[in-house]
Protein backbone atom coordinates (compact mmCIF):
# COMPACT_ATOMS: atom_id res chain seq x y z
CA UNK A 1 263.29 -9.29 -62.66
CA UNK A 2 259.66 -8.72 -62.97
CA UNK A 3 257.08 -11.29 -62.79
CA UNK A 4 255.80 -10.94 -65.73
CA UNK A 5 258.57 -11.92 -67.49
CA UNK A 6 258.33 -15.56 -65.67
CA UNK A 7 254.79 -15.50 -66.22
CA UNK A 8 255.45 -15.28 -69.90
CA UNK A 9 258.13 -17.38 -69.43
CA UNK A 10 256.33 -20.62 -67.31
CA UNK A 11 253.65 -20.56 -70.54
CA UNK A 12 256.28 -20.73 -72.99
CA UNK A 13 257.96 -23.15 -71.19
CA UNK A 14 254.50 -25.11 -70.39
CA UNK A 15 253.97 -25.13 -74.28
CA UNK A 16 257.29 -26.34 -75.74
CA UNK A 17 256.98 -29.22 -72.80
CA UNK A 18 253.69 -29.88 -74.19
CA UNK A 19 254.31 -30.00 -78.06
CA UNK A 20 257.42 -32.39 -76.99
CA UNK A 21 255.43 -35.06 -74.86
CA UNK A 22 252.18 -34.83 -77.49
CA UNK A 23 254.60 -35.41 -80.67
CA UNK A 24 256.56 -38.12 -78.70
CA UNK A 25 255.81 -41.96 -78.86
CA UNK A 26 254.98 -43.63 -75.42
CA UNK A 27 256.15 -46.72 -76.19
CA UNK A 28 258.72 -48.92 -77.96
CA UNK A 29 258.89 -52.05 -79.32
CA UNK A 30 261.36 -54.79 -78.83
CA UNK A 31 263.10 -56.87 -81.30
CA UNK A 32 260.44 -59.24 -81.45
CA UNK A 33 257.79 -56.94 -82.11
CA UNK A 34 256.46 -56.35 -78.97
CA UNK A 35 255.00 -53.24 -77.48
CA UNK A 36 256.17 -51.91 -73.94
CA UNK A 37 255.74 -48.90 -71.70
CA UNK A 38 259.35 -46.46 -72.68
CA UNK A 39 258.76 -43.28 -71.52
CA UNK A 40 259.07 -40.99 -74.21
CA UNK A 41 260.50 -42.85 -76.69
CA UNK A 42 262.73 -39.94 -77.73
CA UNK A 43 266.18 -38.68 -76.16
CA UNK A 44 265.47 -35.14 -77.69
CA UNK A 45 262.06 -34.68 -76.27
CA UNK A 46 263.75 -35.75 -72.91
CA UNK A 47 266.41 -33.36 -72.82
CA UNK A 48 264.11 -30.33 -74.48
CA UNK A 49 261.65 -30.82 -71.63
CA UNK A 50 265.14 -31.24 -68.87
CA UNK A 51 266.07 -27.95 -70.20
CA UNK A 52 262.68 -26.35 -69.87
CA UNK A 53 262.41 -27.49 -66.54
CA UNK A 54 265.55 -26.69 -65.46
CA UNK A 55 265.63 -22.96 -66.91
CA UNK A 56 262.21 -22.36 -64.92
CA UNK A 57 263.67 -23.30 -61.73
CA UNK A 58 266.79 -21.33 -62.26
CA UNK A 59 264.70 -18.68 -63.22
CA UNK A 60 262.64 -18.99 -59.90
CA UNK A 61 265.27 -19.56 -57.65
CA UNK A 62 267.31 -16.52 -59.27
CA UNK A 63 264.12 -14.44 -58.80
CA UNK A 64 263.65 -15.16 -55.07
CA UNK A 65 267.93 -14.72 -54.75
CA UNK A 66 266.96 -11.12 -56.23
CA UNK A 67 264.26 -10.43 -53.98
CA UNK A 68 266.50 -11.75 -51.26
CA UNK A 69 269.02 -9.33 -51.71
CA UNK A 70 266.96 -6.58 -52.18
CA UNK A 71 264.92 -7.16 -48.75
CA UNK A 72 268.49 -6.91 -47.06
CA UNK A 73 269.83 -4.11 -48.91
CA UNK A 74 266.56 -2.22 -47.21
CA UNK A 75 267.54 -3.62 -43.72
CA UNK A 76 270.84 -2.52 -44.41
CA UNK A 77 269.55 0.93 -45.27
CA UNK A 78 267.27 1.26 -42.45
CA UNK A 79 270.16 0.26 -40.25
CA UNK A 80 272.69 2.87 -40.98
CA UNK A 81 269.80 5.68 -40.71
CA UNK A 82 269.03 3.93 -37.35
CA UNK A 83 272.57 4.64 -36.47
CA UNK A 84 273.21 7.80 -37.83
CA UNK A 85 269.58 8.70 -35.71
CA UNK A 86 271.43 7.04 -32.51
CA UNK A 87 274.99 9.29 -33.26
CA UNK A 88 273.19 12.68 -33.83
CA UNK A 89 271.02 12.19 -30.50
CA UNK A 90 274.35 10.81 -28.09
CA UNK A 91 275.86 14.46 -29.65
CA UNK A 92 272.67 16.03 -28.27
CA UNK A 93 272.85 14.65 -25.23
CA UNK A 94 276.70 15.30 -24.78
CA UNK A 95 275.72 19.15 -25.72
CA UNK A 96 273.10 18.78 -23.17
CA UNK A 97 275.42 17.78 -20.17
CA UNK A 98 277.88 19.82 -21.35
CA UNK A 99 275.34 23.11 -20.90
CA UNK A 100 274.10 22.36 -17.37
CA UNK A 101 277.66 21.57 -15.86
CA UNK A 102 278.51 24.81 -16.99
């Protein structure tokens, strides 16, 4: 994944969690009328801005896991033409001893 799709993604993300804490209440009242610090005050707001916050770190985490892999499929590659650099000179060689014990 490119990172400008989780660029896009972290302001869309930054905006819904916005909209949802400035449209929430930050306090409750009790049953005698009392004001009191709640959090949001709303169980949707909560578990839109869980959601949000847990689909950017997936996304992260799945971006780095991609990156990951792709860093050791290029050590991988590197390795076998390593090898197959390593085979072809050991036949040289052999060829080579092979000529002067003739």
């Amino acid at each position: 994944m490119n990172n400008q799709f989780f660029r896009s993604a972290r302001i869309v993300l930054s905006v819904v969690a916005l909209m949802a804490g400035a449209g929430s209440e930050l306090y409750a009242i009790d049953g005698k009328g009392r004001y009191f610090a709640y959090g949001v005050g709303n169980a949707g707001a909560g578990a839109g801005i869980g959601a949000a916050v847990g689909l950017l770190g997936g996304a992260l985490i799945g971006d780095q896991l991609q990156a990951r892999q792709n860093q050791d499929a290029e050590v991988q590659r590197q390795m076998a033409a390593q090898q197959a650099e390593i085979e072809r000179q050991q036949r040289e060689l052999n060829q080579l001893k092979a000529q002067q014990a003739r």
